[in-house]
PDB file of N, CA and C in Angstrom:
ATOM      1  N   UNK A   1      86.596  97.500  96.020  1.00  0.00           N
ATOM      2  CA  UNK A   1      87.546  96.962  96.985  1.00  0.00           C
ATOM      3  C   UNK A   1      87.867  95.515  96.577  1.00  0.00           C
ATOM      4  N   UNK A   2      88.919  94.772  96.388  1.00  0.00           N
ATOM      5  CA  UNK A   2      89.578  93.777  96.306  1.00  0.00           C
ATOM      6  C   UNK A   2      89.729  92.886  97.631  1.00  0.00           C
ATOM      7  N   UNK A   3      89.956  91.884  96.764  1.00  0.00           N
ATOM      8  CA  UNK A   3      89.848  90.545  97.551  1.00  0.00           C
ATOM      9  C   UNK A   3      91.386  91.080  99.308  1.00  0.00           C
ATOM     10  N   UNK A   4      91.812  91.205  98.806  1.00  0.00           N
ATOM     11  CA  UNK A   4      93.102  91.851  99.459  1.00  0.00           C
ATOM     12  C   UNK A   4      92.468  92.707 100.579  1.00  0.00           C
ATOM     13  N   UNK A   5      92.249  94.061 100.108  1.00  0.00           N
ATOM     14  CA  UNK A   5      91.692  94.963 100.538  1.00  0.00           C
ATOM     15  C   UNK A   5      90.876  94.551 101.685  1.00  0.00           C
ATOM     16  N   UNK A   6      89.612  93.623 101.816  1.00  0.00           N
ATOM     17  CA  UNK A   6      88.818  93.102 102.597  1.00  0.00           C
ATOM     18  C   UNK A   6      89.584  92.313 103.727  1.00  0.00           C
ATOM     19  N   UNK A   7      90.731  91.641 103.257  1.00  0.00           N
ATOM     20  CA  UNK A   7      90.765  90.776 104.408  1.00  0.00           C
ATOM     21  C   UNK A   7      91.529  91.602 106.063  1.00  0.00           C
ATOM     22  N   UNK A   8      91.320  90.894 106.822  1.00  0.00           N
ATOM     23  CA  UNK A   8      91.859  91.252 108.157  1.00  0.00           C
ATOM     24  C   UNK A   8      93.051  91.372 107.992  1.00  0.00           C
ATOM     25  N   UNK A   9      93.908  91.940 109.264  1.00  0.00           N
ATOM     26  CA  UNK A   9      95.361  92.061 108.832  1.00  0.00           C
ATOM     27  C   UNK A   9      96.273  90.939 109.407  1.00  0.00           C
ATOM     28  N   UNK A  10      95.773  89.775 110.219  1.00  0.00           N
ATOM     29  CA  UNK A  10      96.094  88.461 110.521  1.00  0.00           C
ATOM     30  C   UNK A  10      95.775  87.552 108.749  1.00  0.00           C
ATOM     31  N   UNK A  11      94.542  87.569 108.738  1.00  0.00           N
ATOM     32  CA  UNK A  11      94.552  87.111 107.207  1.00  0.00           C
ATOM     33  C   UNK A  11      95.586  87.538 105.826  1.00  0.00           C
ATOM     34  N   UNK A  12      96.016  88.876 106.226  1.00  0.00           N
ATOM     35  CA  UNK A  12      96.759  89.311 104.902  1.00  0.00           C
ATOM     36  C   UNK A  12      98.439  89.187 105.334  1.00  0.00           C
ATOM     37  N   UNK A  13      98.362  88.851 106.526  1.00  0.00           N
ATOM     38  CA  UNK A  13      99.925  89.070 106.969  1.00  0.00           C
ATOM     39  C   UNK A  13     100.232  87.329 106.560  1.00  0.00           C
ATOM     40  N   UNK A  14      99.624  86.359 106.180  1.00  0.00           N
ATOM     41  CA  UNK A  14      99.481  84.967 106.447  1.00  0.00           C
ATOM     42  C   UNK A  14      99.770  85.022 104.585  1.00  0.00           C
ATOM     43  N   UNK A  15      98.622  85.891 103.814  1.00  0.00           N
ATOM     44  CA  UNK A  15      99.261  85.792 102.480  1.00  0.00           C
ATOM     45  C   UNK A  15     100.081  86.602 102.331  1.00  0.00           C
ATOM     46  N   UNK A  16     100.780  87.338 102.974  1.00  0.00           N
ATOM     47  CA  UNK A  16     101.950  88.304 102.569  1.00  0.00           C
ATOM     48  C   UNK A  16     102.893  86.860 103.033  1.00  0.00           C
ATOM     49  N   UNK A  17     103.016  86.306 103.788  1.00  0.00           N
ATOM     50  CA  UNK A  17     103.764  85.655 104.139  1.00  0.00           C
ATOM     51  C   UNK A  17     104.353  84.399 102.984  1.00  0.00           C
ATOM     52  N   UNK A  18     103.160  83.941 102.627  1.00  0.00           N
ATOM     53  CA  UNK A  18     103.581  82.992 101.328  1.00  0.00           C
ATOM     54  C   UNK A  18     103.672  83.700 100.090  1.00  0.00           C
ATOM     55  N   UNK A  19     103.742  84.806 100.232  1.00  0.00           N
ATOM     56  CA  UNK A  19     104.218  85.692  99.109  1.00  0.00           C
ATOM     57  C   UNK A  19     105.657  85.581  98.997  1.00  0.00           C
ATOM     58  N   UNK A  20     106.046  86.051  99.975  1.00  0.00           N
ATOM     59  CA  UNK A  20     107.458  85.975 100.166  1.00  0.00           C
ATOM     60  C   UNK A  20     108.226  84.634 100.092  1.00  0.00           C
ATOM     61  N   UNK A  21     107.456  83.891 100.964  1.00  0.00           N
ATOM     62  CA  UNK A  21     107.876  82.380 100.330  1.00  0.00           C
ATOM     63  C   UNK A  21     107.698  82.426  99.036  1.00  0.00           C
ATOM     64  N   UNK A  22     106.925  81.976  98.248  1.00  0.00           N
ATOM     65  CA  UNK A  22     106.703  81.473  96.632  1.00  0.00           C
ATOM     66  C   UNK A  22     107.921  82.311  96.382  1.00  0.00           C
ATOM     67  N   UNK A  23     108.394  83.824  96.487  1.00  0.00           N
ATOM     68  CA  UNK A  23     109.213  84.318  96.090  1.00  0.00           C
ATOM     69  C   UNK A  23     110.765  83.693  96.154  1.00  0.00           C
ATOM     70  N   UNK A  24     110.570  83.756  97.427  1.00  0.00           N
ATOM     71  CA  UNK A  24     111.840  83.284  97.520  1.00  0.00           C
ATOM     72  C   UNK A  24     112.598  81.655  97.328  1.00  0.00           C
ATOM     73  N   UNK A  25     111.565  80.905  96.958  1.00  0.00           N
ATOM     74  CA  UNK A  25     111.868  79.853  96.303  1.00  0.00           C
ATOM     75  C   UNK A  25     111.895  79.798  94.899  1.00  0.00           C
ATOM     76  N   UNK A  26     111.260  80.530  94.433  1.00  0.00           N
ATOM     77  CA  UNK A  26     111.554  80.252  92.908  1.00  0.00           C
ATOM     78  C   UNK A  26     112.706  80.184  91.745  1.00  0.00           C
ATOM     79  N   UNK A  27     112.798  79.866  90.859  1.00  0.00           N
ATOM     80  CA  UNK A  27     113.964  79.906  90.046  1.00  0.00           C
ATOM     81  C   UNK A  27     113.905  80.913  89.172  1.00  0.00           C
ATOM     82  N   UNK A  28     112.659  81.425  88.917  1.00  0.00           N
ATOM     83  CA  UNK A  28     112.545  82.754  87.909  1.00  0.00           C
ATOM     84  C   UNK A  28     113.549  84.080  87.765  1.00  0.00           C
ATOM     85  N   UNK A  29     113.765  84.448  87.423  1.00  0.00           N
ATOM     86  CA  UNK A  29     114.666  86.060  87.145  1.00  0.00           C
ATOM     87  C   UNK A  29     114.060  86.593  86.838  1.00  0.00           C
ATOM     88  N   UNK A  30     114.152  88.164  87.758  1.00  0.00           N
ATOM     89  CA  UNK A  30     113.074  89.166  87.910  1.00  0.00           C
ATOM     90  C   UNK A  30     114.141  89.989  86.930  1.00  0.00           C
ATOM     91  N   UNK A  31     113.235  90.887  86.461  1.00  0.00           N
ATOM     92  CA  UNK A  31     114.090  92.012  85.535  1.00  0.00           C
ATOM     93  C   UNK A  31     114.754  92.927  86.967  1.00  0.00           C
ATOM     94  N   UNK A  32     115.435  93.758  86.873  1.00  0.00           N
ATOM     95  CA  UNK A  32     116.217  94.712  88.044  1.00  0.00           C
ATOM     96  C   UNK A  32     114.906  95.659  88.644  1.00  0.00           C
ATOM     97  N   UNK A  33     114.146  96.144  87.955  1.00  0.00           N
ATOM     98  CA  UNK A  33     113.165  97.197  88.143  1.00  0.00           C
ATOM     99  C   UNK A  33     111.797  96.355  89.267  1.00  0.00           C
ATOM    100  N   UNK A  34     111.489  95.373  88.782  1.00  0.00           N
ATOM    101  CA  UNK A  34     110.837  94.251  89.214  1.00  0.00           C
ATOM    102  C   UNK A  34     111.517  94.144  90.713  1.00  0.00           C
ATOM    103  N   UNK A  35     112.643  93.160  91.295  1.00  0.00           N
ATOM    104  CA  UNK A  35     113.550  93.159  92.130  1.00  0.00           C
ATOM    105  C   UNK A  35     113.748  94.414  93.345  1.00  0.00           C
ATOM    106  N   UNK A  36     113.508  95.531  92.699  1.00  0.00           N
ATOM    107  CA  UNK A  36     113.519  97.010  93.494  1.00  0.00           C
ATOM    108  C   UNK A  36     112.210  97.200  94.206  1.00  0.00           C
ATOM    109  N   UNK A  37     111.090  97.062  93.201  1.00  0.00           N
ATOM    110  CA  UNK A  37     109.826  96.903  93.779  1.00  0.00           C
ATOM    111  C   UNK A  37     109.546  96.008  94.571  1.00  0.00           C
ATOM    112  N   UNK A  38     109.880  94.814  94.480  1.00  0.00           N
ATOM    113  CA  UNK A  38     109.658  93.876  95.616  1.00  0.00           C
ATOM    114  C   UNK A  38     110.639  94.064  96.597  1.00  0.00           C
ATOM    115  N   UNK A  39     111.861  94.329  96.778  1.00  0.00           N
ATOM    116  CA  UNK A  39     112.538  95.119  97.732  1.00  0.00           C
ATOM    117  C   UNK A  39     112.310  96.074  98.932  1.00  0.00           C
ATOM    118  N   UNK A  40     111.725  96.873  97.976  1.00  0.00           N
ATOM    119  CA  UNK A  40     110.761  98.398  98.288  1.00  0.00           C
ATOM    120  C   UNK A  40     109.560  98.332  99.537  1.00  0.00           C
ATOM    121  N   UNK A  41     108.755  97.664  99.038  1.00  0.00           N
ATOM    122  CA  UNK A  41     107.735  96.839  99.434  1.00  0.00           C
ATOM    123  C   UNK A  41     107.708  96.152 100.330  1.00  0.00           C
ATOM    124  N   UNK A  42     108.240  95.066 100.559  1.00  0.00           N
ATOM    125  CA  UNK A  42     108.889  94.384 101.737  1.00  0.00           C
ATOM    126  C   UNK A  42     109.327  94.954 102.852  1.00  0.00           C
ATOM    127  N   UNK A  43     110.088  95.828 102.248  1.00  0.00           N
ATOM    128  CA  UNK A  43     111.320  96.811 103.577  1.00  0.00           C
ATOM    129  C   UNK A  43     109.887  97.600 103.881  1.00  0.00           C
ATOM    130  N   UNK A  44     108.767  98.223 103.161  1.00  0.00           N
ATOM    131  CA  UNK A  44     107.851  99.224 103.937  1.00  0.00           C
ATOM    132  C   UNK A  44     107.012  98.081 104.693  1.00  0.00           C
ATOM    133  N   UNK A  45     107.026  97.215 103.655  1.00  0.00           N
ATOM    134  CA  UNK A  45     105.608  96.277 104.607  1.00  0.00           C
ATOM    135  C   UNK A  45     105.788  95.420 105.992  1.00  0.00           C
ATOM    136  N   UNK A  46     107.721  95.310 106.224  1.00  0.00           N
ATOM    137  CA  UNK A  46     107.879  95.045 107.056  1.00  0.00           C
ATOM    138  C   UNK A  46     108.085  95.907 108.286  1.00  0.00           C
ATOM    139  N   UNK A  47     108.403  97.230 107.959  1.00  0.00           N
ATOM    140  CA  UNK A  47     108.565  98.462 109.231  1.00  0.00           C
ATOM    141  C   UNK A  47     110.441  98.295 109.208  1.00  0.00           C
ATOM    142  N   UNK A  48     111.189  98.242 108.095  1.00  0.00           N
ATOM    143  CA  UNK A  48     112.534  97.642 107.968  1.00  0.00           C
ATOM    144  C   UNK A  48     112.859  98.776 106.925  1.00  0.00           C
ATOM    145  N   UNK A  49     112.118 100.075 106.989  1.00  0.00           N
ATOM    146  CA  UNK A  49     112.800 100.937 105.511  1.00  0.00           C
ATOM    147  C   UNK A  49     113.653 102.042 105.665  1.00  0.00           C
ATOM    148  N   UNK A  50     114.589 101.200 106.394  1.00  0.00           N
ATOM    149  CA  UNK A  50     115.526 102.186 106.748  1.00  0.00           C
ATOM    150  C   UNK A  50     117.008 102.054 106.294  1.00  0.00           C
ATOM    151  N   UNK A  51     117.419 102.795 104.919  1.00  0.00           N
ATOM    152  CA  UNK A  51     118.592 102.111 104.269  1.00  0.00           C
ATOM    153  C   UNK A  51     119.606 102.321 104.979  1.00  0.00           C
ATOM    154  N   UNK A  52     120.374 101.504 104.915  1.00  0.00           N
ATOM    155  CA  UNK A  52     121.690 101.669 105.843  1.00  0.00           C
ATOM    156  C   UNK A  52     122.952 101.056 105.142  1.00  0.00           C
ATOM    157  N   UNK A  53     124.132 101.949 105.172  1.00  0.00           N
ATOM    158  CA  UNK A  53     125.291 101.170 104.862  1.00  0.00           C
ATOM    159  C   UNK A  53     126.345 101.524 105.742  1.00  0.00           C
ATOM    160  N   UNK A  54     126.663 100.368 106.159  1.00  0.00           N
ATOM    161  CA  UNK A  54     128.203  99.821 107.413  1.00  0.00           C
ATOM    162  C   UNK A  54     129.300  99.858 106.835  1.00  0.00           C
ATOM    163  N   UNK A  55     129.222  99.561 105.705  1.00  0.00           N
ATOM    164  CA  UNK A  55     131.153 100.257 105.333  1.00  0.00           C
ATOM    165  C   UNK A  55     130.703 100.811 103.575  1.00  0.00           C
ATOM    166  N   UNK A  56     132.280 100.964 103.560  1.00  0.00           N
ATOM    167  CA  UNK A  56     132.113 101.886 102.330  1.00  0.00           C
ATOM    168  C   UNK A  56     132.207 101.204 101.245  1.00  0.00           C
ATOM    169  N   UNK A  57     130.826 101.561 100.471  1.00  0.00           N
ATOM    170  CA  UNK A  57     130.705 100.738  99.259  1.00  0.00           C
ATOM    171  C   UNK A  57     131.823 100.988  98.159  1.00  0.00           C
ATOM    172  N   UNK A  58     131.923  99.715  97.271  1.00  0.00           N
ATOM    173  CA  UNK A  58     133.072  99.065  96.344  1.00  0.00           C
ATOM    174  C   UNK A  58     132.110  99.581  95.186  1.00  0.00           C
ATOM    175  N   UNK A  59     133.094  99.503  94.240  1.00  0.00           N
ATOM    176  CA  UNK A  59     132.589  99.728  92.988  1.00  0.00           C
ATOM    177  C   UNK A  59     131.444  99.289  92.790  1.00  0.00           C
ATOM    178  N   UNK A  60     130.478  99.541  91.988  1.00  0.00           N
ATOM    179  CA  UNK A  60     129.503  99.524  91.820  1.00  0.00           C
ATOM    180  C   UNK A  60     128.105  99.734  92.477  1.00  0.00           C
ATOM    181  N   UNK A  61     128.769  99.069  93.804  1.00  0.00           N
ATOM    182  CA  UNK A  61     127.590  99.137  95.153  1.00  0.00           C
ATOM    183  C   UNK A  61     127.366 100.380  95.436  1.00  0.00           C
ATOM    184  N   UNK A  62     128.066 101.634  95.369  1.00  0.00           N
ATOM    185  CA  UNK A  62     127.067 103.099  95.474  1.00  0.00           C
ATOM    186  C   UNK A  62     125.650 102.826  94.279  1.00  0.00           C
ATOM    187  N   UNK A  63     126.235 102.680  93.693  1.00  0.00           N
ATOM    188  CA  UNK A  63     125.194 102.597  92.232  1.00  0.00           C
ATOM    189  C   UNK A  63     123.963 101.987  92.641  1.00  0.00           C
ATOM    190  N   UNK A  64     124.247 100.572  93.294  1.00  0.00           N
ATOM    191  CA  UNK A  64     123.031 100.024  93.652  1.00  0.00           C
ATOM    192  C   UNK A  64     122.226 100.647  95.082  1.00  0.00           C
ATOM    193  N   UNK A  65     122.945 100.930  96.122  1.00  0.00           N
ATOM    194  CA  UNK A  65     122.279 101.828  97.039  1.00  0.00           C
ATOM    195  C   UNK A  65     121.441 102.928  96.900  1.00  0.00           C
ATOM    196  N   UNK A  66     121.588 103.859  95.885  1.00  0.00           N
ATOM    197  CA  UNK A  66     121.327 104.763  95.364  1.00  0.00           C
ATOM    198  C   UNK A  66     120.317 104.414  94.525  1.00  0.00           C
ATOM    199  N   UNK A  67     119.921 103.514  94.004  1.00  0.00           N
ATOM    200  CA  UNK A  67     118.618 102.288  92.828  1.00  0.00           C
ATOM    201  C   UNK A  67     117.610 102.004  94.575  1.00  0.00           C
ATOM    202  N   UNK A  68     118.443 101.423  95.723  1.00  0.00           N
ATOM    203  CA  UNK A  68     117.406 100.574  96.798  1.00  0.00           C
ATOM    204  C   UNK A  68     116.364 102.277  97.137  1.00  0.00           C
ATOM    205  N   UNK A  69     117.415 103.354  97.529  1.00  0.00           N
ATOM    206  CA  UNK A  69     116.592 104.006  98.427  1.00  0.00           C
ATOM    207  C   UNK A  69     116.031 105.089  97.487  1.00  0.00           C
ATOM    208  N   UNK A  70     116.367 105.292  96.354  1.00  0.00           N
ATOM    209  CA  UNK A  70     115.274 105.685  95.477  1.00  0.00           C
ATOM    210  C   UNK A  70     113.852 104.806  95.556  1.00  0.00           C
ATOM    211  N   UNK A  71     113.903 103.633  95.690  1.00  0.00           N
ATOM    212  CA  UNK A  71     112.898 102.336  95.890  1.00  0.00           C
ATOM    213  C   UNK A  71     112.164 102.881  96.939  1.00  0.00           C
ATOM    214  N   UNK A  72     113.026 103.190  98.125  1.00  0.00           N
ATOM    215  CA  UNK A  72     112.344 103.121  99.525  1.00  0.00           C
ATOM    216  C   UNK A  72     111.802 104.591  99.311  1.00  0.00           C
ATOM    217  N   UNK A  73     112.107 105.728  98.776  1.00  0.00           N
ATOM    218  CA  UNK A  73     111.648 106.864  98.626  1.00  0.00           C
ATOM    219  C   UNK A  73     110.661 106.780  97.881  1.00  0.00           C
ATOM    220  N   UNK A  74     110.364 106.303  96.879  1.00  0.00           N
ATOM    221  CA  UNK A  74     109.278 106.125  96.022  1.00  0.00           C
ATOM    222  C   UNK A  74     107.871 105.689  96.749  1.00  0.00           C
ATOM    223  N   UNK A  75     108.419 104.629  97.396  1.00  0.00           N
ATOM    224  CA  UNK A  75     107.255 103.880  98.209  1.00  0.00           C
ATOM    225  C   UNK A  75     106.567 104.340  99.672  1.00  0.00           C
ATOM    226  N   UNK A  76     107.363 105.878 100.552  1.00  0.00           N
ATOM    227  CA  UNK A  76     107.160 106.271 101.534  1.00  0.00           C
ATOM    228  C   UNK A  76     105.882 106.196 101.675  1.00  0.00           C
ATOM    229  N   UNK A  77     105.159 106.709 100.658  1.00  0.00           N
ATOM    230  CA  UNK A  77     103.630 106.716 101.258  1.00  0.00           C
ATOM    231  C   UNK A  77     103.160 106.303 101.163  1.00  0.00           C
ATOM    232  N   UNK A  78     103.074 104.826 101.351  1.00  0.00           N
ATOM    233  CA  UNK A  78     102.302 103.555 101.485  1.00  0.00           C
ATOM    234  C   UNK A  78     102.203 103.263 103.342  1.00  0.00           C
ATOM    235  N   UNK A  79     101.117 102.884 103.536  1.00  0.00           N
ATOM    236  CA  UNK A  79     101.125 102.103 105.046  1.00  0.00           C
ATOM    237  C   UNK A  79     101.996 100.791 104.917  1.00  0.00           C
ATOM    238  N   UNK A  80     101.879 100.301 105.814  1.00  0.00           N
ATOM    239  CA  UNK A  80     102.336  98.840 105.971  1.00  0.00           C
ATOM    240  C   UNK A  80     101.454  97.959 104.964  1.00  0.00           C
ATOM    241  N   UNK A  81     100.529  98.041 105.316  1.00  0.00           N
ATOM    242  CA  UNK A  81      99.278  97.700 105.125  1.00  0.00           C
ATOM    243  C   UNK A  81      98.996  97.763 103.634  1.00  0.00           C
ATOM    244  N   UNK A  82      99.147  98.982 102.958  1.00  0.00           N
ATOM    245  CA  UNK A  82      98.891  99.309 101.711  1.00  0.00           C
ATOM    246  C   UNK A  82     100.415  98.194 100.772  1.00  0.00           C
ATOM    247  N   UNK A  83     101.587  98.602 102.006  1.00  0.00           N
ATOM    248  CA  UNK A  83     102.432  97.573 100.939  1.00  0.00           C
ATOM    249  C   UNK A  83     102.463  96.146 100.815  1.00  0.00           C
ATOM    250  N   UNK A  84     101.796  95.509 101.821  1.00  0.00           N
ATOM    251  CA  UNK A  84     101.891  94.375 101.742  1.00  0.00           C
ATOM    252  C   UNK A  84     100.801  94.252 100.319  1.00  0.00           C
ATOM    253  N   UNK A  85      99.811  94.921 100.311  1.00  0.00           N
ATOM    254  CA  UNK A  85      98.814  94.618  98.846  1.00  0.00           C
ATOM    255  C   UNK A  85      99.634  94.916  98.170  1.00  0.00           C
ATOM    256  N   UNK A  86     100.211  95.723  97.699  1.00  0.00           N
ATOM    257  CA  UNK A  86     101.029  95.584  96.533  1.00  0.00           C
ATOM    258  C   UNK A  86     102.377  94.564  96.290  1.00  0.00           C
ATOM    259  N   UNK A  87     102.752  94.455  97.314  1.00  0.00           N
ATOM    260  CA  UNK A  87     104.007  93.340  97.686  1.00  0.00           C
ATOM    261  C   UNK A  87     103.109  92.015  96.622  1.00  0.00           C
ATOM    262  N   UNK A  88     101.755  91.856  97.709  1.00  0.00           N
ATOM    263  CA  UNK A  88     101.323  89.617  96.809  1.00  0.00           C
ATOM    264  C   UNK A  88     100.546  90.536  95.290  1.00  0.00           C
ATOM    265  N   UNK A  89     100.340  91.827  95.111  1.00  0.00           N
ATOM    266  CA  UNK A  89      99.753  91.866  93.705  1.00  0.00           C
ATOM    267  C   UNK A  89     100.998  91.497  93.059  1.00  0.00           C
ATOM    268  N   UNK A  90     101.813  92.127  93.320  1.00  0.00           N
ATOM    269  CA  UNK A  90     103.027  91.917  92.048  1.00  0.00           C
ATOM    270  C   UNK A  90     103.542  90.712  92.254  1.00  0.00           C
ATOM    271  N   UNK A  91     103.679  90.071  93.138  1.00  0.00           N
ATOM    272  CA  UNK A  91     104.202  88.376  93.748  1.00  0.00           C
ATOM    273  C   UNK A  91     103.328  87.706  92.273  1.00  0.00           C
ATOM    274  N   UNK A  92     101.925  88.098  92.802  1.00  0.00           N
ATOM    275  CA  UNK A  92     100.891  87.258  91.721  1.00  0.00           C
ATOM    276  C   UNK A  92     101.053  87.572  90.292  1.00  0.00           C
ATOM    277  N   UNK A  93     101.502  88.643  89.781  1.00  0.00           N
ATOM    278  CA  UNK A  93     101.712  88.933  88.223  1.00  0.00           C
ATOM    279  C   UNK A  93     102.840  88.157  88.037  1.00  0.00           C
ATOM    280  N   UNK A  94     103.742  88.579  88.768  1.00  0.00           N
ATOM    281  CA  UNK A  94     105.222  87.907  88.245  1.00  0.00           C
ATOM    282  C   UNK A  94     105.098  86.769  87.938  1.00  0.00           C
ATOM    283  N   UNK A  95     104.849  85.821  89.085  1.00  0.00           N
ATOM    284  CA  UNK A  95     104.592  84.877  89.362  1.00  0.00           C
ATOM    285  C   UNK A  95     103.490  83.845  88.280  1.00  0.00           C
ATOM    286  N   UNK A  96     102.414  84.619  88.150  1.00  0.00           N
ATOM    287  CA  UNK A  96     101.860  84.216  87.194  1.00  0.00           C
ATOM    288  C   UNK A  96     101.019  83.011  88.298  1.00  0.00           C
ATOM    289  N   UNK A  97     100.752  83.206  89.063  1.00  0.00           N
ATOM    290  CA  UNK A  97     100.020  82.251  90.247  1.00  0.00           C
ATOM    291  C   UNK A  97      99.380  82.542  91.166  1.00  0.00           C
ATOM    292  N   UNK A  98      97.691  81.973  91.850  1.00  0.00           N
ATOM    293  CA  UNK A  98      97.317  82.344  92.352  1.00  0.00           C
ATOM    294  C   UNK A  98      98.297  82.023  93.902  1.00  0.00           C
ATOM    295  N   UNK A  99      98.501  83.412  94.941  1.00  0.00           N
ATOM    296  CA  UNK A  99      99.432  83.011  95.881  1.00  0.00           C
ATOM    297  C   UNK A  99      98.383  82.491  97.222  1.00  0.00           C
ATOM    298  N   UNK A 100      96.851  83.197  96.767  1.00  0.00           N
ATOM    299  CA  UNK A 100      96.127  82.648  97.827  1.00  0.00           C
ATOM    300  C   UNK A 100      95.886  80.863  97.848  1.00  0.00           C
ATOM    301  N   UNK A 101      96.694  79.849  97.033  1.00  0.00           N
ATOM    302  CA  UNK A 101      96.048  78.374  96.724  1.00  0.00           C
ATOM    303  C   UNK A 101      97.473  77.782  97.396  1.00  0.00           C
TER     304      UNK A 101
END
């Protein structure tokens, strides 16, 4: 069991949280595949995985809808819980940083 794994879910919701921060501040470029997974992840770990589109997608944007909820299909069987560990593991590879400091 991992450091992750052990903690409470007040404790892990606190590093999921600066996960998403560090993320979303950074200047790095994620490859597309990368980007989907953390997408993926998020939308399960938040209780938000429910794809939806309000008007009718423009060129290209079927393409990418069709990339998100393949994402969200892939990831169904994860808990919340299970995605947020994978959400700060991959935060931390990408990243290349410990997200617990």
């Amino acid at each position: 069991m991992n450091k992750l794994e052990k903690m409470t879910d007040v404790e892990l919701e606190i590093v999921f949280q600066k996960a998403f921060h560090k993320l979303s501040i950074t200047t790095k470029k994620f490859p597309p595949d990368i980007l989907l997974q953390f997408y993926a992840y998020y939308k399960q770990a938040t209780n938000d995985n429910q794809l939806r589109v309000f008007h009718q997608p423009e060129s290209g944007e079927e393409l990418v809808t069709a990339f998100k909820a393949n994402a969200l299909f892939q990831i169904r069987k994860y808990s919340q819980r299970e995605a947020k560990i994978k959400y700060i593991e991959i935060a931390q590879k990408e990243l290349g940083e410990d997200i617990f400091a």
